[in-house]
Protein backbone atom coordinates (compact mmCIF):
# COMPACT_ATOMS: atom_id res chain seq x y z
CA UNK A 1 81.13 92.06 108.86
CA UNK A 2 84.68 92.10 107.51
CA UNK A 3 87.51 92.88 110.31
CA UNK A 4 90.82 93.76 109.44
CA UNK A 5 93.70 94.17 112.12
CA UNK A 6 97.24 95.49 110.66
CA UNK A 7 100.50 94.62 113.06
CA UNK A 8 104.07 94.34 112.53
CA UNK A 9 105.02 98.27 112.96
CA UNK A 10 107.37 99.76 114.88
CA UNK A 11 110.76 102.00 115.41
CA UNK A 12 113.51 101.50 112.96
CA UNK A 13 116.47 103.54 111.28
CA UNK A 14 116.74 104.34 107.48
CA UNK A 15 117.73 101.93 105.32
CA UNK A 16 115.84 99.24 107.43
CA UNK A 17 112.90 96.98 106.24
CA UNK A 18 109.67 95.89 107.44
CA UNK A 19 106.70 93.68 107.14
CA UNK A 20 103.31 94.65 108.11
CA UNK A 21 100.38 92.63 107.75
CA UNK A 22 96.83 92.61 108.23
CA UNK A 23 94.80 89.87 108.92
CA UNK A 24 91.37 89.46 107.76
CA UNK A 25 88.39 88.05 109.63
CA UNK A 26 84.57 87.60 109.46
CA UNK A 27 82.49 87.44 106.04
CA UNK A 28 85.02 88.81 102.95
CA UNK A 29 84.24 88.90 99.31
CA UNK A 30 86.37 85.88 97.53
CA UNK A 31 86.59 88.50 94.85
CA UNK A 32 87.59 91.92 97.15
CA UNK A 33 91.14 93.38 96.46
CA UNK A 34 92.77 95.14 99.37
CA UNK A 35 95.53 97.78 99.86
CA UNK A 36 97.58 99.88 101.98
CA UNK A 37 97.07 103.45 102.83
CA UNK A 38 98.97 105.75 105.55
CA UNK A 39 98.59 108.82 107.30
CA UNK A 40 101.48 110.86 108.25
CA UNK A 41 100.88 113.72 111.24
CA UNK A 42 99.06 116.51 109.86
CA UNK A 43 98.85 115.19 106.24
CA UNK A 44 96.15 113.62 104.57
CA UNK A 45 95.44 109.84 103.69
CA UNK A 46 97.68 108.55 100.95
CA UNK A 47 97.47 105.38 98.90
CA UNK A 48 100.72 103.15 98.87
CA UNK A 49 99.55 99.79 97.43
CA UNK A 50 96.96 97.83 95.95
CA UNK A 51 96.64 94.07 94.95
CA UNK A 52 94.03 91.71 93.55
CA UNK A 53 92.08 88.99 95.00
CA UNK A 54 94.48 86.46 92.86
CA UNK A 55 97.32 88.38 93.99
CA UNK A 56 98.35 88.64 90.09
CA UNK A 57 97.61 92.51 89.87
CA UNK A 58 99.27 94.48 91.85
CA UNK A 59 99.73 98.55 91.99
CA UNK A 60 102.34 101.34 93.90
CA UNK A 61 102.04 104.76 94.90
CA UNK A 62 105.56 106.13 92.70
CA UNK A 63 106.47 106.61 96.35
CA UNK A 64 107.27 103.63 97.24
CA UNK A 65 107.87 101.74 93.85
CA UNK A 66 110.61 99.49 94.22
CA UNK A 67 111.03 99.28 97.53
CA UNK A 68 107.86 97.94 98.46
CA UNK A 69 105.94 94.64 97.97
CA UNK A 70 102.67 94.02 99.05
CA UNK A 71 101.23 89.94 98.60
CA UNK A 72 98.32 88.13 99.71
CA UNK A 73 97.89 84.67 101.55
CA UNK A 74 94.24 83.81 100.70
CA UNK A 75 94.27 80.42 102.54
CA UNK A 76 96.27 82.17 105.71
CA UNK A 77 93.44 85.30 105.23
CA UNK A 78 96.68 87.48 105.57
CA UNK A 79 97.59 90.35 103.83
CA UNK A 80 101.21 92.14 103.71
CA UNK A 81 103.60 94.67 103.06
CA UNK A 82 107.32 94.24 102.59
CA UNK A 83 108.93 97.56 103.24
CA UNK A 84 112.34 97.76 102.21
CA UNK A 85 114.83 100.61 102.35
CA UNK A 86 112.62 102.82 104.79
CA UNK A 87 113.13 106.59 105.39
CA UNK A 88 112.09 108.89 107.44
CA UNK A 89 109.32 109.99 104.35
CA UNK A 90 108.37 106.46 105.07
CA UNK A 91 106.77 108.02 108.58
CA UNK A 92 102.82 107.33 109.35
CA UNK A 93 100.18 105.09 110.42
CA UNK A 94 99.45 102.41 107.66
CA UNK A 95 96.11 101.24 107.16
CA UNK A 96 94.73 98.37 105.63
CA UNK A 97 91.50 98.23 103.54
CA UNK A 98 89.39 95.67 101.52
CA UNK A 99 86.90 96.02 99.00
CA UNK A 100 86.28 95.60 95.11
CA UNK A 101 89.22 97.03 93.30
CA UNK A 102 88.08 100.08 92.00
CA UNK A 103 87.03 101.37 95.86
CA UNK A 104 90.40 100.40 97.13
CA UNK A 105 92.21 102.15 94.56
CA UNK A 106 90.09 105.59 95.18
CA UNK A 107 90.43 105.29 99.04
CA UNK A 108 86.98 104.78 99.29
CA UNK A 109 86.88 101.10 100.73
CA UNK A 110 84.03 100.64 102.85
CA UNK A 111 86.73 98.19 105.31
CA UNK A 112 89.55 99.61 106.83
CA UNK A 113 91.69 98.20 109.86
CA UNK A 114 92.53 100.73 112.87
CA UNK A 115 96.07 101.19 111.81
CA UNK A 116 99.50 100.11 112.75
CA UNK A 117 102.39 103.01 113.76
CA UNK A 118 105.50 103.19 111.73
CA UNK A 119 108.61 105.31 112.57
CA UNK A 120 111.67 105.55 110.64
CA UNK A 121 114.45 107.55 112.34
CA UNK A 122 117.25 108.94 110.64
């Protein structure tokens, strides 16, 4: 079974950046994309990023379009998330997921990690 454990959240101010990442371990499709989805207090379950297997495809929520970069290091079985520019919008738990593309996309990954907090302060 596929485990996936996100870290590297925390308190900053707006304007500040972060990395998050999510490490991968047990049995994992060569072929699976993952992504990035977070959950703000009282809101529902948003998509923020998406990338391939190759790491050649990538995809962004409009949200966070320029400011964010999400990459893959197969042989370190890492994914992460370069959050730049943070606001306060920027607020939630962030979630990582893994499965073929399609299901990542849609939310509908069957793998998910148990979340890492992020709080941007203003």
């Amino acid at each position: 079974q596929v485990q996936l454990v996100e870290s590297g959240g925390g308190l900053v101010q707006a304007g500040a950046s972060l990395r998050l990442s999510c490490a991968v371990s047990g049995r994992i499709d060569s072929s699976y994309s993952m992504g990035w989805f977070r959950q703000a207090p009282g809101k529902e379950r948003e998509f923020v990023a998406a990338i391939s297997w190759s790491g050649r495809g990538t995809y962004y929520a409009d949200s966070v379009k320029g400011r964010f970069a999400i990459s893959r290091d197969n042989a370190n079985d890492t994914m992460y998330l370069q959050m730049n520019s943070l606001t306060p919008e920027d607020t939630a738990v962030y979630y990582c997921v893994a499965d073929h593309g399609p299901s990542v996309v849609a939310g509908t990954g069957r793998n998910w990690g148990q979340g890492t907090q992020v709080t941007v302060s203003s």
